[in-house]
C-alpha atoms as a PDB file:
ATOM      1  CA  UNK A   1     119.812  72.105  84.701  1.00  0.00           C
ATOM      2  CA  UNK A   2     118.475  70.307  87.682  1.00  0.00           C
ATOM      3  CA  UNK A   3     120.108  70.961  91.152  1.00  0.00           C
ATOM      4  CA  UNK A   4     121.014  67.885  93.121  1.00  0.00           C
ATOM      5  CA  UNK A   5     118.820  67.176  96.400  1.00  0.00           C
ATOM      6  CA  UNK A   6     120.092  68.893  99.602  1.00  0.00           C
ATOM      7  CA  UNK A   7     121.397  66.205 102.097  1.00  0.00           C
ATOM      8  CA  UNK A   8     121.980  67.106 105.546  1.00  0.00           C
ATOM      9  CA  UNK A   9     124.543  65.403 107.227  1.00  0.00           C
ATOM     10  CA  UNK A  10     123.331  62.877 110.368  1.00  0.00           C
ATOM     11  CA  UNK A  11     123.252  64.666 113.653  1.00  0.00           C
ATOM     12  CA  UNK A  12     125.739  62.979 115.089  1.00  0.00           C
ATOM     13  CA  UNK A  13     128.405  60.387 114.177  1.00  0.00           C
ATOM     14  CA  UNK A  14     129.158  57.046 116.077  1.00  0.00           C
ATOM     15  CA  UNK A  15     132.333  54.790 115.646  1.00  0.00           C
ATOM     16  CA  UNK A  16     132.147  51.282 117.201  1.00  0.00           C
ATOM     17  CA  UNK A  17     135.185  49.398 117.939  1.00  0.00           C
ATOM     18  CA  UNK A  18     135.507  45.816 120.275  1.00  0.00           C
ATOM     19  CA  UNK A  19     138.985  45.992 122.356  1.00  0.00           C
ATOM     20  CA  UNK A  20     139.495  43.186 124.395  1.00  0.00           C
ATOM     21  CA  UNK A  21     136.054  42.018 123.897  1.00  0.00           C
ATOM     22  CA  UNK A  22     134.609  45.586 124.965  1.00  0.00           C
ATOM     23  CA  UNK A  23     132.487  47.753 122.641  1.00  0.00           C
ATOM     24  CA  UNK A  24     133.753  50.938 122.792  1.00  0.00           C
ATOM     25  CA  UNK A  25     131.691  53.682 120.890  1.00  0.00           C
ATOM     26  CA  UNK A  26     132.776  57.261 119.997  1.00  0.00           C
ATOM     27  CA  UNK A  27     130.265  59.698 119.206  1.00  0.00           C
ATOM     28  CA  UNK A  28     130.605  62.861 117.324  1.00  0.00           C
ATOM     29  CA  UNK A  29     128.232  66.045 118.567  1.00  0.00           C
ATOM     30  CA  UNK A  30     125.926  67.900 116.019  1.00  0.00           C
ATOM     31  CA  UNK A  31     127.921  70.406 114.824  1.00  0.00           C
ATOM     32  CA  UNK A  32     131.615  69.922 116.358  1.00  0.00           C
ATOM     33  CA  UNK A  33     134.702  71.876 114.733  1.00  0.00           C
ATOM     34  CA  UNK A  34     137.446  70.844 116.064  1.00  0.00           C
ATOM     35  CA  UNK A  35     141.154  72.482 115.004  1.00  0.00           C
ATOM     36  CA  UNK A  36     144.523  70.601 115.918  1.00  0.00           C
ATOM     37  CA  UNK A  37     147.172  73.504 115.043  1.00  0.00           C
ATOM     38  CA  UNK A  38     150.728  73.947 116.467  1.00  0.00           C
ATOM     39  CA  UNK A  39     152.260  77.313 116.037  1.00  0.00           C
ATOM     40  CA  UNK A  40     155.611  77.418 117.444  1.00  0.00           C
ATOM     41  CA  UNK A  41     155.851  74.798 120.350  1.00  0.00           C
ATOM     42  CA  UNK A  42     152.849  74.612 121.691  1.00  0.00           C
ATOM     43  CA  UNK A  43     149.561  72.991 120.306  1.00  0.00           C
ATOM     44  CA  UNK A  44     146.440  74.604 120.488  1.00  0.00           C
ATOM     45  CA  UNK A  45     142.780  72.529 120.258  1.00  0.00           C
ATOM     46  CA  UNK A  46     140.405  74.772 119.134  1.00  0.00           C
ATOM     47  CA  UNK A  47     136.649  73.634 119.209  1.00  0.00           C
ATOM     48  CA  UNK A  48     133.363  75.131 119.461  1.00  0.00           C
ATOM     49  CA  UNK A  49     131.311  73.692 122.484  1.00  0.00           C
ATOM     50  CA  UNK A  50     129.850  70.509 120.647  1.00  0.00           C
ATOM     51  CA  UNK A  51     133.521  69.862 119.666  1.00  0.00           C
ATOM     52  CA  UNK A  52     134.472  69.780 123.115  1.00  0.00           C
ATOM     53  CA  UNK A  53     131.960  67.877 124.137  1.00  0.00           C
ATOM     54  CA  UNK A  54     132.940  65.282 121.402  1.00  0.00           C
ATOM     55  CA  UNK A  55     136.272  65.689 122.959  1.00  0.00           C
ATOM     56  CA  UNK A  56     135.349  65.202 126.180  1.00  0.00           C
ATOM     57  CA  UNK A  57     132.940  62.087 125.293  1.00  0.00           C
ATOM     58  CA  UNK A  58     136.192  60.583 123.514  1.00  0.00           C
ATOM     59  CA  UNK A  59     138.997  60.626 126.789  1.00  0.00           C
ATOM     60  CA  UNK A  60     135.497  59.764 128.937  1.00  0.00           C
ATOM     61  CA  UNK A  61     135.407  56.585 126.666  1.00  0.00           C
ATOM     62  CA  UNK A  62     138.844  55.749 126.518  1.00  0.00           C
ATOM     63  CA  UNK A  63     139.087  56.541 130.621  1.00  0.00           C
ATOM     64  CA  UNK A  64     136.241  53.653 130.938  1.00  0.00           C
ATOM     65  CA  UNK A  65     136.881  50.442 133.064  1.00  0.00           C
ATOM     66  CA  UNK A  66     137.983  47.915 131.116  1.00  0.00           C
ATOM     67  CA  UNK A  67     139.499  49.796 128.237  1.00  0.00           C
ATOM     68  CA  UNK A  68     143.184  48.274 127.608  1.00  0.00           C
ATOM     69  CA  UNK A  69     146.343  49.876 127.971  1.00  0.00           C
ATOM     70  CA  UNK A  70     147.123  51.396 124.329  1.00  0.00           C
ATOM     71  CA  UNK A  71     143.858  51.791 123.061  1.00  0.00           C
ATOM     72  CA  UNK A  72     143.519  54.698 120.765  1.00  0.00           C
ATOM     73  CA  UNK A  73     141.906  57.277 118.451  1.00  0.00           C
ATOM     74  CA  UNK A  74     143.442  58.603 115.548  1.00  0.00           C
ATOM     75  CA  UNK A  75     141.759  62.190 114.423  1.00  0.00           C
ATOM     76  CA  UNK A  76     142.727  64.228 111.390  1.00  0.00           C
ATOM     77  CA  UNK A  77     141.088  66.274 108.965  1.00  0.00           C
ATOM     78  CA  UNK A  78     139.866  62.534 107.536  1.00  0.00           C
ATOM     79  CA  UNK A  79     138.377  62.093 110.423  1.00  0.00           C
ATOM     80  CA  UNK A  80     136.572  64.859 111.612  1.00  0.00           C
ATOM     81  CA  UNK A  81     138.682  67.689 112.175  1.00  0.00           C
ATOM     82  CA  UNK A  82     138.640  70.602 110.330  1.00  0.00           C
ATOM     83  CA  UNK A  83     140.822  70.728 107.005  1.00  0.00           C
ATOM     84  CA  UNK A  84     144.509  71.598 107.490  1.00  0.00           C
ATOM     85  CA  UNK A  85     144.744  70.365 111.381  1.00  0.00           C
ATOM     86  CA  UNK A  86     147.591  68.561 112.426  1.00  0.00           C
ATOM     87  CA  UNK A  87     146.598  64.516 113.920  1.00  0.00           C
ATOM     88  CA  UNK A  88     145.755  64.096 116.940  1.00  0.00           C
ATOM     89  CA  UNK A  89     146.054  60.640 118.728  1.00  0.00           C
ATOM     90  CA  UNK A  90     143.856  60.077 121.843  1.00  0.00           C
ATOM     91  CA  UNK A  91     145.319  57.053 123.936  1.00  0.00           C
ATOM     92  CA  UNK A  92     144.929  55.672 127.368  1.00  0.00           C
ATOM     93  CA  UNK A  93     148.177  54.971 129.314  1.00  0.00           C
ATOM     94  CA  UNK A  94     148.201  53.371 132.423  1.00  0.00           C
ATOM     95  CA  UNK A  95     151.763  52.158 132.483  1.00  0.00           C
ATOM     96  CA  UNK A  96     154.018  54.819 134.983  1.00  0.00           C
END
């Protein structure tokens, strides 16, 4: 029986998206886990370093000049979180 060829997933991930005429990219880090869970009443993000980072890259991008009110990112186990973690929806706000 002949094993199937070993392919490695691509370092990292990039989603494009035009708002408002702005390109707005997300990238994903090499390696990021990143768990939405919520025990009780409180939610807990759980992420090894490059899945912080990836966090962090994602509110930097959203938090850019330019980016409309309402823009978002919807994350789920789809997505790029881990299997079983709740959604998570990233999205700028600037109304008070």
């Amino acid at each position: 029986m002949a094993s199937e060829p070993d392919i490695a997933p691509p370092t990292t991930t990039h989603v494009s998206t035009v708002t408002d005429g702005n390109p707005r990219v997300f990238t994903w880090e090499e390696g990021a886990r990143i768990e939405v869970r919520g025990p009780g009443q409180e939610i807990v993000i759980e992420a090894n370093a490059a899945g912080l980072k990836t966090l962090a890259g994602h509110l930097l991008t959203l938090a850019q000049d330019g980016t409309p009110d309402g823009t978002h990112l919807h994350l789920d186990e789809h997505s790029g979180l881990e299997e079983g973690s709740l959604s998570l929806v990233l999205e700028r706000c600037d109304e008070d």
